[in-house]
PDB file of N, CA and C in Angstrom:
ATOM      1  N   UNK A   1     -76.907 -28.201 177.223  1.00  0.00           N
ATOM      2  CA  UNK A   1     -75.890 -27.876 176.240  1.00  0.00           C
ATOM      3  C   UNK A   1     -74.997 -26.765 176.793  1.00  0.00           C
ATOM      4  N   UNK A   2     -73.511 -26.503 176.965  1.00  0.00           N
ATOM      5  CA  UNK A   2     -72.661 -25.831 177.518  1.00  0.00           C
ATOM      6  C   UNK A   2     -73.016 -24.480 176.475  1.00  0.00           C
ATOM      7  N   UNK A   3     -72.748 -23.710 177.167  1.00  0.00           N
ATOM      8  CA  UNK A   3     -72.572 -22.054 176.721  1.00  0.00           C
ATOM      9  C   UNK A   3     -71.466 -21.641 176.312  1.00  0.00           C
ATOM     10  N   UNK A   4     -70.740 -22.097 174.963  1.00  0.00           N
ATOM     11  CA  UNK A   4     -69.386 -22.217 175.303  1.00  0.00           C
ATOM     12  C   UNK A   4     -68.345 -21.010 174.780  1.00  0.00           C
ATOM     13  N   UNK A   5     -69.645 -19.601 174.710  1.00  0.00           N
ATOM     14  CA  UNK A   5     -69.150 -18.440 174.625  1.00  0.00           C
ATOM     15  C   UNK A   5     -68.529 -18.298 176.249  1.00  0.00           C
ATOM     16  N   UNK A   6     -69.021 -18.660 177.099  1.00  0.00           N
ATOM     17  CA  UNK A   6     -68.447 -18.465 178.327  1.00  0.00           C
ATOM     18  C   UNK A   6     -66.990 -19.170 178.640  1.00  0.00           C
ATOM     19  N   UNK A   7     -66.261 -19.538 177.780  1.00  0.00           N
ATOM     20  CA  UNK A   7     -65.518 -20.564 178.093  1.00  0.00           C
ATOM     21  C   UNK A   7     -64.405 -19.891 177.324  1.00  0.00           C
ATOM     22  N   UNK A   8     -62.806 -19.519 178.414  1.00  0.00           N
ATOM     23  CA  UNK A   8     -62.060 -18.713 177.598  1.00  0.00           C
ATOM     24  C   UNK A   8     -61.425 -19.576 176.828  1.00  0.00           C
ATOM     25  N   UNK A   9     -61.376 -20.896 176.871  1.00  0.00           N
ATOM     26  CA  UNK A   9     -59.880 -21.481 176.494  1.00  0.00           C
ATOM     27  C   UNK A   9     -60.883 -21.816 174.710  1.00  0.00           C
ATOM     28  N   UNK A  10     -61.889 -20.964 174.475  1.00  0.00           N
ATOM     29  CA  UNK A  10     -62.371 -21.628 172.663  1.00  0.00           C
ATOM     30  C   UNK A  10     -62.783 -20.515 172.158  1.00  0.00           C
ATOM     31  N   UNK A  11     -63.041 -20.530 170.881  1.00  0.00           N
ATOM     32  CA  UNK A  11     -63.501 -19.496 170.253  1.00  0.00           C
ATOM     33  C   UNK A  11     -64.235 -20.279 169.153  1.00  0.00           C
ATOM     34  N   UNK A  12     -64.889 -19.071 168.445  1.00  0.00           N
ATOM     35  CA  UNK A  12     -65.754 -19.256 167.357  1.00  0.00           C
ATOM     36  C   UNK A  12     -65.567 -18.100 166.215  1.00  0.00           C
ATOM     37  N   UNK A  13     -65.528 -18.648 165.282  1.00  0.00           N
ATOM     38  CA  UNK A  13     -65.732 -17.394 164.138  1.00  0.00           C
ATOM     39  C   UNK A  13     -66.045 -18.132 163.037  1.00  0.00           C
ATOM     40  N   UNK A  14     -67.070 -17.623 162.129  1.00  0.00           N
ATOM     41  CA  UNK A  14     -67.953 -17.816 161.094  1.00  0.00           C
ATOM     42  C   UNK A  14     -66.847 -18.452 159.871  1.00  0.00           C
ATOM     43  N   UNK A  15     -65.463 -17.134 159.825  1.00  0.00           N
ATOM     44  CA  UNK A  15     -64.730 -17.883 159.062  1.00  0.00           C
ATOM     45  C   UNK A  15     -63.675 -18.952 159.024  1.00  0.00           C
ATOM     46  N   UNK A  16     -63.826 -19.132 160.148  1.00  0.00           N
ATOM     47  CA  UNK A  16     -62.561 -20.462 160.830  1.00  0.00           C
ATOM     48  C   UNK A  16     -63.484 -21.880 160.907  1.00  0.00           C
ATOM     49  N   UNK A  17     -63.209 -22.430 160.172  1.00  0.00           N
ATOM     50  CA  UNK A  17     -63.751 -24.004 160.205  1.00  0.00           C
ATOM     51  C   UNK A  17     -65.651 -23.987 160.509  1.00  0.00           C
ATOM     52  N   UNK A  18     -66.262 -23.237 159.675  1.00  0.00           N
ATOM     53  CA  UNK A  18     -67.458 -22.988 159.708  1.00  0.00           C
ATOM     54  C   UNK A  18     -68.067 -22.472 160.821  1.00  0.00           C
ATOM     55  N   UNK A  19     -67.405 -22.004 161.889  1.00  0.00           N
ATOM     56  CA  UNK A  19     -67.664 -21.664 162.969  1.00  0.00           C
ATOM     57  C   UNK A  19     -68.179 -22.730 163.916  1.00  0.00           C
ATOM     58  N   UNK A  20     -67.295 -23.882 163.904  1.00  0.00           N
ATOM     59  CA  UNK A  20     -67.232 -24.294 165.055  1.00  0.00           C
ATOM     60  C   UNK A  20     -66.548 -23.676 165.976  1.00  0.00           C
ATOM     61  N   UNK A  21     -66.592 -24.828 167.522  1.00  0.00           N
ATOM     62  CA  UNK A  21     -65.706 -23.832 168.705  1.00  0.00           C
ATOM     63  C   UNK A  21     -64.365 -24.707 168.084  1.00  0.00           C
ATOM     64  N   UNK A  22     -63.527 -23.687 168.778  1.00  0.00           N
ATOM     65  CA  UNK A  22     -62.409 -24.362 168.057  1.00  0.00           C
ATOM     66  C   UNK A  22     -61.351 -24.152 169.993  1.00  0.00           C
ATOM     67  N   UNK A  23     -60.174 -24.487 170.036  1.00  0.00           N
ATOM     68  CA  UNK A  23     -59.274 -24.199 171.252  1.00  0.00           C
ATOM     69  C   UNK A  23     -58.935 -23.025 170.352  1.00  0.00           C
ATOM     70  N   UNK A  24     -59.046 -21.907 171.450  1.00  0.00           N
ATOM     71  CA  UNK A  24     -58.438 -20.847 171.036  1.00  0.00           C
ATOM     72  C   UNK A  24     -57.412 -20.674 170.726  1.00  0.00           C
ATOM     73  N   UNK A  25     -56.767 -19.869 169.493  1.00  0.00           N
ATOM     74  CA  UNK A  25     -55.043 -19.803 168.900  1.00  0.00           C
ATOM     75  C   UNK A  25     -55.167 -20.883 168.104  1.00  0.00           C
ATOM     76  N   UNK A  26     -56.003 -22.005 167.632  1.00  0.00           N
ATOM     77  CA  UNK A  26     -55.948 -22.970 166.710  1.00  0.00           C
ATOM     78  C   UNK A  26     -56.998 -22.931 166.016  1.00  0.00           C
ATOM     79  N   UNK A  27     -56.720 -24.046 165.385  1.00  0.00           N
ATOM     80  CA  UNK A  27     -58.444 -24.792 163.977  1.00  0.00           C
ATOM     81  C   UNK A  27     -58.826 -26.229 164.568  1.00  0.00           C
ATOM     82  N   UNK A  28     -58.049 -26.519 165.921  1.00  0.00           N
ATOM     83  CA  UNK A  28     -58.724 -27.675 166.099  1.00  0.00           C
ATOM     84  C   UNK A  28     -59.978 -27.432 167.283  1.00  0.00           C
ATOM     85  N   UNK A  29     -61.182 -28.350 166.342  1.00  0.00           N
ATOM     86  CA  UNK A  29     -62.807 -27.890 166.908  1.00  0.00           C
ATOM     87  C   UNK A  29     -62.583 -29.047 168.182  1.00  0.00           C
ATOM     88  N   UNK A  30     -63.010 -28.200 169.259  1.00  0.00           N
ATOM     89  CA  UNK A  30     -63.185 -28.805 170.444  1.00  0.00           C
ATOM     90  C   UNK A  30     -63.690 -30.277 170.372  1.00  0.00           C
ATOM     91  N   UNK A  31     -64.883 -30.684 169.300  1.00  0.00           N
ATOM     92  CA  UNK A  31     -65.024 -31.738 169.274  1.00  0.00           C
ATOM     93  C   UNK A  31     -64.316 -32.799 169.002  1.00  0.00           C
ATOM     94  N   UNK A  32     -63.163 -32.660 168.535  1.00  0.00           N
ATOM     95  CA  UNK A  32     -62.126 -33.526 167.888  1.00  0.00           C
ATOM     96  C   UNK A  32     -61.522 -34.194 169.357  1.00  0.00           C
ATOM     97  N   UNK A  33     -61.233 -33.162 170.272  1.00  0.00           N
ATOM     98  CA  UNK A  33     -60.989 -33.728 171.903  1.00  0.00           C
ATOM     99  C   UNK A  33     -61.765 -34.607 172.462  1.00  0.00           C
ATOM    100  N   UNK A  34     -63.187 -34.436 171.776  1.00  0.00           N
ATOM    101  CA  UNK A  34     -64.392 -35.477 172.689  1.00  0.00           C
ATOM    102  C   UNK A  34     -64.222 -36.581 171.943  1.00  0.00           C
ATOM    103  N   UNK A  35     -64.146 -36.795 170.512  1.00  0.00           N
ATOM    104  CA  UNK A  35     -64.352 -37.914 170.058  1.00  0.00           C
ATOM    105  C   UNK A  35     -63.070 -38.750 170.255  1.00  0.00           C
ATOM    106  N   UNK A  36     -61.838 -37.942 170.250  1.00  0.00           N
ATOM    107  CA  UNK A  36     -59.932 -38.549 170.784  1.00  0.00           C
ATOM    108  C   UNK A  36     -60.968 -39.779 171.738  1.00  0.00           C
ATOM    109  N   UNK A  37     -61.406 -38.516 173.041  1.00  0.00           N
ATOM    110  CA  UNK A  37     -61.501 -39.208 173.957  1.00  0.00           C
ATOM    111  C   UNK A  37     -61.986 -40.499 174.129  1.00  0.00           C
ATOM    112  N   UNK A  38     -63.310 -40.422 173.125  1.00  0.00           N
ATOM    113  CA  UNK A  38     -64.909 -41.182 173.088  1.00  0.00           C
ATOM    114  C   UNK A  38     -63.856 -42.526 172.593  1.00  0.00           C
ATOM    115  N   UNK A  39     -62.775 -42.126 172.152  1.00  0.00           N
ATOM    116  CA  UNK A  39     -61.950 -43.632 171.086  1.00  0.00           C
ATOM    117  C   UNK A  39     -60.872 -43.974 171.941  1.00  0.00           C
ATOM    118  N   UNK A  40     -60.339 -43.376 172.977  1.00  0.00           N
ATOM    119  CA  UNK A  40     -59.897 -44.219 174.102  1.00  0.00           C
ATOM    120  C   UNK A  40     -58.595 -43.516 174.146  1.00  0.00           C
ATOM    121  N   UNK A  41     -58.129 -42.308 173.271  1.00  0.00           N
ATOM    122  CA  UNK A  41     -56.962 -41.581 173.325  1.00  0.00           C
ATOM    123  C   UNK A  41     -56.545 -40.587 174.960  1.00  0.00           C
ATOM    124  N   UNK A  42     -55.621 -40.478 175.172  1.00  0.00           N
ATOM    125  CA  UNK A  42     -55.580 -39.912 176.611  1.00  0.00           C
ATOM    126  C   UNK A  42     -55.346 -38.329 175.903  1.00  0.00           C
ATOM    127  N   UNK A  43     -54.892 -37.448 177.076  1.00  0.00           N
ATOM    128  CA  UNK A  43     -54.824 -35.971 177.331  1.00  0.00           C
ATOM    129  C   UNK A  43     -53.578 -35.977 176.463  1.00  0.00           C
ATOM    130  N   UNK A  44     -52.713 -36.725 177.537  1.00  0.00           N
ATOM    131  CA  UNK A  44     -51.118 -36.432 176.727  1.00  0.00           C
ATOM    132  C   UNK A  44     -50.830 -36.674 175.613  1.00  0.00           C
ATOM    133  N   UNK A  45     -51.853 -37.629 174.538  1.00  0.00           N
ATOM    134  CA  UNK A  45     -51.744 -38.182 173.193  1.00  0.00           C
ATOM    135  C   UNK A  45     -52.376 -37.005 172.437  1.00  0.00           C
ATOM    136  N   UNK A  46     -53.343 -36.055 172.953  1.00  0.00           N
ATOM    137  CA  UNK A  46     -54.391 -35.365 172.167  1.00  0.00           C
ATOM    138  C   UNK A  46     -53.044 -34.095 172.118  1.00  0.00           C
ATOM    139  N   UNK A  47     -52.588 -34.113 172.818  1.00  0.00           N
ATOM    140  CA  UNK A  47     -51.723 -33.068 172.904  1.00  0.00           C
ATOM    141  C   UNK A  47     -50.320 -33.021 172.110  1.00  0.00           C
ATOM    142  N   UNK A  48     -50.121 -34.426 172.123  1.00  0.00           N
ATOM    143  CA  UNK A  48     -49.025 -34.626 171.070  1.00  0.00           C
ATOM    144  C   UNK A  48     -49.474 -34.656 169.501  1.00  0.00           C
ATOM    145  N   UNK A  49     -50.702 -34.897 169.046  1.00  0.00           N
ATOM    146  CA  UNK A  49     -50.969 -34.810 167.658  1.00  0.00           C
ATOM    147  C   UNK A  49     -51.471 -33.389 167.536  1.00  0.00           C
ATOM    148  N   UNK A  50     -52.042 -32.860 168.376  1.00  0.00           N
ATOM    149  CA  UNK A  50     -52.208 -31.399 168.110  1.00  0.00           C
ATOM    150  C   UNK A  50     -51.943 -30.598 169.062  1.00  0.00           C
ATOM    151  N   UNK A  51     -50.687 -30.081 168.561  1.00  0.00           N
ATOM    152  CA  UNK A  51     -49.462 -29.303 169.240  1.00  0.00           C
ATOM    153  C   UNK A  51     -49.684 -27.939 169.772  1.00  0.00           C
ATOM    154  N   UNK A  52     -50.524 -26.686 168.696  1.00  0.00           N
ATOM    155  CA  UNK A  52     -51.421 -26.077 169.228  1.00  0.00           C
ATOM    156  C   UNK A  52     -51.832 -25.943 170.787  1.00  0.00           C
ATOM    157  N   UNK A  53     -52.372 -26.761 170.785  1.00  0.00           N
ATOM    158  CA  UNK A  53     -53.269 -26.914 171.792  1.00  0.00           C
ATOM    159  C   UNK A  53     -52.624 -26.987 173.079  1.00  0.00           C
ATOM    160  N   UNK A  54     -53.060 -26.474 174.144  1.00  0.00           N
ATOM    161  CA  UNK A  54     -52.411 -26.506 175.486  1.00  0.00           C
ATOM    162  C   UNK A  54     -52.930 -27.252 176.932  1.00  0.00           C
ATOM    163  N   UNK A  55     -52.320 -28.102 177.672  1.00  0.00           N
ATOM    164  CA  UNK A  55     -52.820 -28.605 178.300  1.00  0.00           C
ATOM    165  C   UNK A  55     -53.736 -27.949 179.045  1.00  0.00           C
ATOM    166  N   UNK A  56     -53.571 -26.875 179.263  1.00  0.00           N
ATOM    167  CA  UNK A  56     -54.814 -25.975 180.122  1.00  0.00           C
ATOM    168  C   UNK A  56     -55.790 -25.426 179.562  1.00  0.00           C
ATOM    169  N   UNK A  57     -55.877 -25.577 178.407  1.00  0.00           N
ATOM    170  CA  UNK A  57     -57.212 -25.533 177.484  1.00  0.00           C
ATOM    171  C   UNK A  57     -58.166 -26.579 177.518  1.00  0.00           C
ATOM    172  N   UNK A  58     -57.126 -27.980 176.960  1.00  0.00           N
ATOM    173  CA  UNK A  58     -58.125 -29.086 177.613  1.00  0.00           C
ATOM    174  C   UNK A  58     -58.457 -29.379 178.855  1.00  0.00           C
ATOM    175  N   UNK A  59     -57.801 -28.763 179.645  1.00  0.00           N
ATOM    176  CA  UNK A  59     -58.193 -28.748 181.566  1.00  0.00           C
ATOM    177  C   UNK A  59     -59.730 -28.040 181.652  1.00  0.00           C
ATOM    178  N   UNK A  60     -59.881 -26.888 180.813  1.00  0.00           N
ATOM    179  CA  UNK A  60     -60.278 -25.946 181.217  1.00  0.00           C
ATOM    180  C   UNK A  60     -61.796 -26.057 180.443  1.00  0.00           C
ATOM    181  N   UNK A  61     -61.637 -27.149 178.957  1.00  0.00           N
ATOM    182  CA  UNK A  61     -62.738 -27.064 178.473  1.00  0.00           C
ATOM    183  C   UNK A  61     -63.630 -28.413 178.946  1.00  0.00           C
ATOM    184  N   UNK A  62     -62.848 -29.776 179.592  1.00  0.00           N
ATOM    185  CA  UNK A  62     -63.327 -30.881 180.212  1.00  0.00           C
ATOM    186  C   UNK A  62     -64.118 -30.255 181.450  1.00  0.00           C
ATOM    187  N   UNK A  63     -63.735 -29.160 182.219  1.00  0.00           N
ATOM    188  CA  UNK A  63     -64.102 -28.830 183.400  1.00  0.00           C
ATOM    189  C   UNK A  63     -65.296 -28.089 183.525  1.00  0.00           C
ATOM    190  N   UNK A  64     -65.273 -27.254 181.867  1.00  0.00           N
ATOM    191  CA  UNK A  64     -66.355 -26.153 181.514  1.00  0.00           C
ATOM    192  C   UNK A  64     -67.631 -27.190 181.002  1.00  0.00           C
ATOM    193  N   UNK A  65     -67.366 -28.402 180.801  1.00  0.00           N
ATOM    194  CA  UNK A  65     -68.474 -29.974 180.236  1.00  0.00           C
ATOM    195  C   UNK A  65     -69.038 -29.927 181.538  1.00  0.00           C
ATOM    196  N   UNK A  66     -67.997 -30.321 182.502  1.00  0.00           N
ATOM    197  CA  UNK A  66     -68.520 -31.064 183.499  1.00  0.00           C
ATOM    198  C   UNK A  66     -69.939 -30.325 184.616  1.00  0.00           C
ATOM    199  N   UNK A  67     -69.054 -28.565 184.342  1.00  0.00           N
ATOM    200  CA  UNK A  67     -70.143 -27.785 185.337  1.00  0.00           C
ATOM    201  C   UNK A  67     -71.432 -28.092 184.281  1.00  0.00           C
ATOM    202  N   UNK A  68     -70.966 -27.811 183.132  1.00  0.00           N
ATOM    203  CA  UNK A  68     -72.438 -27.568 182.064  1.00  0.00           C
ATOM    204  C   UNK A  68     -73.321 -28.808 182.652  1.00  0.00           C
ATOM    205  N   UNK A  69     -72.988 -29.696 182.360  1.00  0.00           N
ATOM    206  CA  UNK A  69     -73.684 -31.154 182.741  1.00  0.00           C
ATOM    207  C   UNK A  69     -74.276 -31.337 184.167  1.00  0.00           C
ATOM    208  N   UNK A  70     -72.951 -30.597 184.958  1.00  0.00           N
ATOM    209  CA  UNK A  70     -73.817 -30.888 186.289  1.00  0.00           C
ATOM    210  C   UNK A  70     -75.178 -29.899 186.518  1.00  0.00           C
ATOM    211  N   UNK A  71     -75.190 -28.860 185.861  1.00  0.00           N
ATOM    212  CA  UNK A  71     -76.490 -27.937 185.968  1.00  0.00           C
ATOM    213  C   UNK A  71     -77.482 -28.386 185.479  1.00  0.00           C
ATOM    214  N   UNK A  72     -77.479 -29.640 184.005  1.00  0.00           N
ATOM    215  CA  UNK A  72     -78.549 -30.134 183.609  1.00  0.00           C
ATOM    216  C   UNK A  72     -78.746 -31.278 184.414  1.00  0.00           C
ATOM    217  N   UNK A  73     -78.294 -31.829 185.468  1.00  0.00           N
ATOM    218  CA  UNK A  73     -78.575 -32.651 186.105  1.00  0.00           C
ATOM    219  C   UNK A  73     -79.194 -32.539 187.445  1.00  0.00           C
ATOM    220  N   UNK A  74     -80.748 -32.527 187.977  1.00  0.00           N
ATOM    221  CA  UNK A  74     -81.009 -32.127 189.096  1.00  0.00           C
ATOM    222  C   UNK A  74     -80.962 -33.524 190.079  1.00  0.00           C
ATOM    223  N   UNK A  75     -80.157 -33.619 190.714  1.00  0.00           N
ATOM    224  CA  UNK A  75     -80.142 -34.477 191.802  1.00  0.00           C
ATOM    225  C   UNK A  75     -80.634 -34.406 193.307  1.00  0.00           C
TER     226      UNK A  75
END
C-alpha cells in the first residue's frame, strides 16, 4: 500500500472529503484518477473534467503507484 503522506502532489485532511487523499489545491480524491483510468479515460480527459488538477500531479502520483508497487514486488 503506497505511503501517500510521502507524495507531494496530495494531501489529506480530516475535513476535506472525509479525509481522503485528495490532488493537492483540490477535492478531487486521487481515487477518482484510478477508477477514470480503470474505465478506459486517458490523462488528457481526466484533466479536462477536472480542471484543478495538474498534469504533473497526475505524473507524479501514477509514478509515486508505480515505485509503491514495485517495492511490494520481490522479483
Amino acid at each position: 500500500m503506497a505511503e501517500w503522506a510521502k507524495c507531494s502532489a496530495v494531501e489529506s485532511s480530516p475535513g476535506k472529503k472525509g479525509g481522503a487523499w485528495l490532488f493537492a489545491g483540490t477535492r478531487v480524491p486521487i481515487a477518482t484518477l484510478f477508477n477514470h483510468l480503470k474505465e478506459g479515460a486517458t490523462v488528457h480527459e481526466f484533466v479536462e473534467w477536472f480542471p484543478g488538477v495538474e498534469p504533473s500531479q497526475i505524473e507524479e502520483v501514477l509514478q509515486f503507484e508505480i515505485e509503491s508497487l514495485s517495492k511490494q514486488v520481490k522479483v
